[in-house]
PDB file of N, CA and C in Angstrom:
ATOM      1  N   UNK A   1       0.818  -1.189   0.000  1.00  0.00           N
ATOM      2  CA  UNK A   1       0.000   0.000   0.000  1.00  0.00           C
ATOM      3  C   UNK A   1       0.863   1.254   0.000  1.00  0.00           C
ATOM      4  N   UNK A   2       1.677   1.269   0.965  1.00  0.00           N
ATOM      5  CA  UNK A   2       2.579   2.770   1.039  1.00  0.00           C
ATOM      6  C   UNK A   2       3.455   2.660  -0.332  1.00  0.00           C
ATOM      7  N   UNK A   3       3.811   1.509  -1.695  1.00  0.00           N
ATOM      8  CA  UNK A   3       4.166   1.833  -2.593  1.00  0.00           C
ATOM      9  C   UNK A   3       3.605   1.806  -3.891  1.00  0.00           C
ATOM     10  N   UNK A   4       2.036   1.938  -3.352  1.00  0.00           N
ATOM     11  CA  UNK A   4       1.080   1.618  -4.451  1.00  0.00           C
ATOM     12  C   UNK A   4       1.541  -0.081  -5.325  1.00  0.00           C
ATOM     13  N   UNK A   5       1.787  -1.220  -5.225  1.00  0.00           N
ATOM     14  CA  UNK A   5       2.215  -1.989  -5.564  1.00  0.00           C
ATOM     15  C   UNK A   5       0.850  -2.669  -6.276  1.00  0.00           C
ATOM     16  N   UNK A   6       0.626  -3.335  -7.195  1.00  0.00           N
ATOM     17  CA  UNK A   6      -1.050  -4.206  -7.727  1.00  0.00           C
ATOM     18  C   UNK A   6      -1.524  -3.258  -8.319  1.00  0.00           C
ATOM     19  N   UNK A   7      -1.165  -1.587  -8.781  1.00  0.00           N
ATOM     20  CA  UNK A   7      -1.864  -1.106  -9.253  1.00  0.00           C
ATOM     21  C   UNK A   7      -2.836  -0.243  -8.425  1.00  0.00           C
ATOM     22  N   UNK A   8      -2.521  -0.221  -6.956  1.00  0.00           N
ATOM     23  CA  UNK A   8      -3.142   0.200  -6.155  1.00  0.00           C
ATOM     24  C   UNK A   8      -2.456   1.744  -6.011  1.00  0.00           C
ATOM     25  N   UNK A   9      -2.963   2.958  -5.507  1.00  0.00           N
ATOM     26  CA  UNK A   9      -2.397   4.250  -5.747  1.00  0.00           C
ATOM     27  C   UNK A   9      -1.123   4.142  -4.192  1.00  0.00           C
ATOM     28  N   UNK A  10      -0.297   4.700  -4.175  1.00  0.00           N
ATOM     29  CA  UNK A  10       0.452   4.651  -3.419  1.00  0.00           C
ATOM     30  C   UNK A  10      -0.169   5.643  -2.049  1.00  0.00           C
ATOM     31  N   UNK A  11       0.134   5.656  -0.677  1.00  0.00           N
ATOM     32  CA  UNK A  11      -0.401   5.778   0.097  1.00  0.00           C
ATOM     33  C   UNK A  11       0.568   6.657   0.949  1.00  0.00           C
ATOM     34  N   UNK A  12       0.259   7.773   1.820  1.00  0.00           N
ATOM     35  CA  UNK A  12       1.166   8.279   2.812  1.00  0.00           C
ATOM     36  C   UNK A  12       1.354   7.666   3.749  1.00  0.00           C
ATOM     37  N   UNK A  13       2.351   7.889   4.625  1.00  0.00           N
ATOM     38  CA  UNK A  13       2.358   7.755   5.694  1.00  0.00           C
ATOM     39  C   UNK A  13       1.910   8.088   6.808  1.00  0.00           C
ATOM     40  N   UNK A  14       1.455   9.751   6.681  1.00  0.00           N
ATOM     41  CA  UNK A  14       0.167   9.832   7.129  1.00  0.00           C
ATOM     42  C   UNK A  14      -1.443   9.008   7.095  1.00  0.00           C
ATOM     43  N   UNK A  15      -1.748   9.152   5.901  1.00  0.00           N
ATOM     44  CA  UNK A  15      -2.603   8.017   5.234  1.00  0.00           C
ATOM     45  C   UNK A  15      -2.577   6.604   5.933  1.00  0.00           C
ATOM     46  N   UNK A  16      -2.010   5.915   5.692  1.00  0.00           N
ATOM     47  CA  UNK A  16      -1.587   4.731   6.577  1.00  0.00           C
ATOM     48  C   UNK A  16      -1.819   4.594   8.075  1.00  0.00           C
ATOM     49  N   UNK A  17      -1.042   5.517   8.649  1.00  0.00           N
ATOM     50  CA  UNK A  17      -0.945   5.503  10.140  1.00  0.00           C
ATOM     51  C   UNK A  17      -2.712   6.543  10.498  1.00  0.00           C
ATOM     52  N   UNK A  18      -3.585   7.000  10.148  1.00  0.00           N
ATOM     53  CA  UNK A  18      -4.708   7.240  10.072  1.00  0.00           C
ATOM     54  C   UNK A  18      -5.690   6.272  10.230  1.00  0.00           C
ATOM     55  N   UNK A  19      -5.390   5.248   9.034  1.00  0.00           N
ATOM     56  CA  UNK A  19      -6.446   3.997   9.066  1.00  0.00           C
ATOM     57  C   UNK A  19      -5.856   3.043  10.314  1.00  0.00           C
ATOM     58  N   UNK A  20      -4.420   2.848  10.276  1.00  0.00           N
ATOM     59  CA  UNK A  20      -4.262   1.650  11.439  1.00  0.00           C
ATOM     60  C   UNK A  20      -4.546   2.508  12.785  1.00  0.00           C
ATOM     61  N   UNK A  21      -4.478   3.559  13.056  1.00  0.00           N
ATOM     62  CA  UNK A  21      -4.626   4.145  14.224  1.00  0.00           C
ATOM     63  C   UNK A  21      -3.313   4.093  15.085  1.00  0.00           C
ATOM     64  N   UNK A  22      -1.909   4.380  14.461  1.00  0.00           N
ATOM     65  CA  UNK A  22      -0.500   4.496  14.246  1.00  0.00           C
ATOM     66  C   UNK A  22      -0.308   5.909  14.048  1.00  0.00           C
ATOM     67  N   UNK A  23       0.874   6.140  15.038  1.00  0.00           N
ATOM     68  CA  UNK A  23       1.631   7.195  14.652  1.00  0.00           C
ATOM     69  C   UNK A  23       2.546   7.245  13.284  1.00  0.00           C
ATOM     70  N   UNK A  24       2.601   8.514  12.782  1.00  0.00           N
ATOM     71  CA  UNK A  24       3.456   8.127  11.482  1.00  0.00           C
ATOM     72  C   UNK A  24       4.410   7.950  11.723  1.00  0.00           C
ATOM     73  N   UNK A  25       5.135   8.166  12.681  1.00  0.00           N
ATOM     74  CA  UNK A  25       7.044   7.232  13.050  1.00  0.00           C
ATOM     75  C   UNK A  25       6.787   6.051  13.524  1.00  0.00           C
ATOM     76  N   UNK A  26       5.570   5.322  13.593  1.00  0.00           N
ATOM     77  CA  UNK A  26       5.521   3.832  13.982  1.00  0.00           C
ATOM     78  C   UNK A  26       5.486   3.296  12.820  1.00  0.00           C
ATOM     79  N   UNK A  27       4.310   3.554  11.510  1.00  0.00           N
ATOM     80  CA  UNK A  27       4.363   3.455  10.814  1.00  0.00           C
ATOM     81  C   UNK A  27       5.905   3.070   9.769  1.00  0.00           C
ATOM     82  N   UNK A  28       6.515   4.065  10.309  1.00  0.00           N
ATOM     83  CA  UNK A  28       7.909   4.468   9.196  1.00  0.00           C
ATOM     84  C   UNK A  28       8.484   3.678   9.837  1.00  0.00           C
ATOM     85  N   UNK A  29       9.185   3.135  10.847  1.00  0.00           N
ATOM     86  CA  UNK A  29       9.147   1.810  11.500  1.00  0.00           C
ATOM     87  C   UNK A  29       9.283   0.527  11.209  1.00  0.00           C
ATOM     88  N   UNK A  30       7.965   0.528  11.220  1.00  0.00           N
ATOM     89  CA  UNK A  30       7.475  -0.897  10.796  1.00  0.00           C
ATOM     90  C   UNK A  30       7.834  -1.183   9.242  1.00  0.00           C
ATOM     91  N   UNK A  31       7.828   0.170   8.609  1.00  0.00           N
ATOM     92  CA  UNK A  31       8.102  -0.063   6.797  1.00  0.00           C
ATOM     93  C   UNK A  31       9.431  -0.244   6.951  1.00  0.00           C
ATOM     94  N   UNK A  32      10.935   0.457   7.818  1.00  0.00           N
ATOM     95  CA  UNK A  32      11.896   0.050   8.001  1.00  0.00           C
ATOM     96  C   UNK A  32      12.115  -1.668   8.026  1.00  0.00           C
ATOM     97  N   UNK A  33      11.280  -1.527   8.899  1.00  0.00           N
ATOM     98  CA  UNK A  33      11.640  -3.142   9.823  1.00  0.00           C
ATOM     99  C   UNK A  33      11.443  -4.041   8.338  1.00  0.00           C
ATOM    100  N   UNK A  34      10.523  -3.876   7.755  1.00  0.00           N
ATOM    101  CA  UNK A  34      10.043  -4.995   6.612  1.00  0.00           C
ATOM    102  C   UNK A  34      10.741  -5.189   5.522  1.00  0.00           C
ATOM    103  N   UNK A  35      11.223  -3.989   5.114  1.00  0.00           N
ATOM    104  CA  UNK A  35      12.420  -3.723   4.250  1.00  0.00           C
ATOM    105  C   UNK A  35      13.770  -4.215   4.587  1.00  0.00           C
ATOM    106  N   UNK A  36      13.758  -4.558   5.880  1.00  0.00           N
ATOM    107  CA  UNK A  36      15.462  -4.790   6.239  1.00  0.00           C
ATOM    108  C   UNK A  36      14.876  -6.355   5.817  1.00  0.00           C
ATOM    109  N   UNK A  37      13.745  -6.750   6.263  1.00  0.00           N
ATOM    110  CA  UNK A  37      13.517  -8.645   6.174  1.00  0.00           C
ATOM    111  C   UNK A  37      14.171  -9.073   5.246  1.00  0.00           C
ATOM    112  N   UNK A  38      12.824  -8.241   3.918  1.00  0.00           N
ATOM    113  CA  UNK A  38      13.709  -8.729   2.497  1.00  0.00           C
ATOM    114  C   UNK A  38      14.378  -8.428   2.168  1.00  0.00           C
ATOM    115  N   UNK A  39      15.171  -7.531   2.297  1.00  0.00           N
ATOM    116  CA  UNK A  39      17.298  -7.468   2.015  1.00  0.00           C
ATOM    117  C   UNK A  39      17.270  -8.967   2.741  1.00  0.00           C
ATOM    118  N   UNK A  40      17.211  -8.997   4.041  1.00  0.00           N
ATOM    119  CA  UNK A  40      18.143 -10.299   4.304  1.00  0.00           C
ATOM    120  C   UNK A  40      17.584 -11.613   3.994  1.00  0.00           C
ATOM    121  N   UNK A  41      16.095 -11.831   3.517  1.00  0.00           N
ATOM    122  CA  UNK A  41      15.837 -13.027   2.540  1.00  0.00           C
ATOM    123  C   UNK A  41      16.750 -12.748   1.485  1.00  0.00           C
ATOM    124  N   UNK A  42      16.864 -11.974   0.531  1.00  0.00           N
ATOM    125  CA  UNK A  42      17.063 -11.849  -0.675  1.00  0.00           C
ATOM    126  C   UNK A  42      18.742 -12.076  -0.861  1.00  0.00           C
ATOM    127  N   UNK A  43      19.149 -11.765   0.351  1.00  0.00           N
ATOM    128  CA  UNK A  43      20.913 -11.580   0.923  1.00  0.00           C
ATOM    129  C   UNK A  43      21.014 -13.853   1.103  1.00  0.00           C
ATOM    130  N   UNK A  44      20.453 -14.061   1.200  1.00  0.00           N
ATOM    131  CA  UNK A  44      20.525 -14.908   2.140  1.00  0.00           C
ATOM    132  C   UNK A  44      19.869 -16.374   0.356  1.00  0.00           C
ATOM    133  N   UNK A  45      18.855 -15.491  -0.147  1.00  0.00           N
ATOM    134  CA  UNK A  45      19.208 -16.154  -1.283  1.00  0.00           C
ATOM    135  C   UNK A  45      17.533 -16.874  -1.407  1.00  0.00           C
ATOM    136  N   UNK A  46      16.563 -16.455  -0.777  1.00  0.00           N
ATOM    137  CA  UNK A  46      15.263 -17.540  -0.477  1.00  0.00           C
ATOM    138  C   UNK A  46      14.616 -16.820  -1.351  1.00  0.00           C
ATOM    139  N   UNK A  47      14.848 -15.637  -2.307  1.00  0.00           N
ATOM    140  CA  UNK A  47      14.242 -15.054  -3.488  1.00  0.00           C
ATOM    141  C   UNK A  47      14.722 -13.960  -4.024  1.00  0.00           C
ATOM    142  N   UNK A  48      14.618 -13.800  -5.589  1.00  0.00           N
ATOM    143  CA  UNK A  48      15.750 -13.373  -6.375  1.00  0.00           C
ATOM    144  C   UNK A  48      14.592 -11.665  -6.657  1.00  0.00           C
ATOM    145  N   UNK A  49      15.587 -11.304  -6.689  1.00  0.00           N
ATOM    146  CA  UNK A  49      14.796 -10.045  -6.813  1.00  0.00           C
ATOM    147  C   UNK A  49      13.777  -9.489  -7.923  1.00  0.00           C
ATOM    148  N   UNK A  50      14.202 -10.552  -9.110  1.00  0.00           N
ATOM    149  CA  UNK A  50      13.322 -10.169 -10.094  1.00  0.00           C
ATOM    150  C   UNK A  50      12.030 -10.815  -9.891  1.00  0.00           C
ATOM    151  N   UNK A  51      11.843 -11.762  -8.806  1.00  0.00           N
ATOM    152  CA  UNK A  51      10.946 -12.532  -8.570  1.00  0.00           C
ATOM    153  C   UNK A  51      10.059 -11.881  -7.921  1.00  0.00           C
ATOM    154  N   UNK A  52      10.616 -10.781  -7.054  1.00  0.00           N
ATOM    155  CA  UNK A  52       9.712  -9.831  -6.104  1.00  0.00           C
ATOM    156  C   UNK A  52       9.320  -9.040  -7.010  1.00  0.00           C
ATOM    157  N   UNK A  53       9.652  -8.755  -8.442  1.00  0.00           N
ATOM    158  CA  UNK A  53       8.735  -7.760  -9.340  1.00  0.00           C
ATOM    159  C   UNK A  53       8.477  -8.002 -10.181  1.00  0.00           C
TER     160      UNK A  53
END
């Protein structure tokens, strides 16, 4: 959602942290945290990056 991904419009972070009922630095956060995952799947080799797009 926060990168519009499916064709879906991309979303703020404001936006976001509105509907979950999140601050927007929790928010930014949590998008950190998820982003470091897949570097280290992708580091690590359990999916190739062209596969994620």
């Amino acid at each position: 959602r926060r990168y519009g991904l499916g064709g879906a419009s991309a979303s703020t972070l404001e936006e976001i942290a509105f509907d979950l009922n999140l601050t927007r630095e929790r928010v930014r956060q949590i998008q950190i945290e998820a982003l470091d995952q897949l570097r280290r799947i992708i580091r690590r080799g359990g999916v190739s990056r062209d596969n994620l797009l």
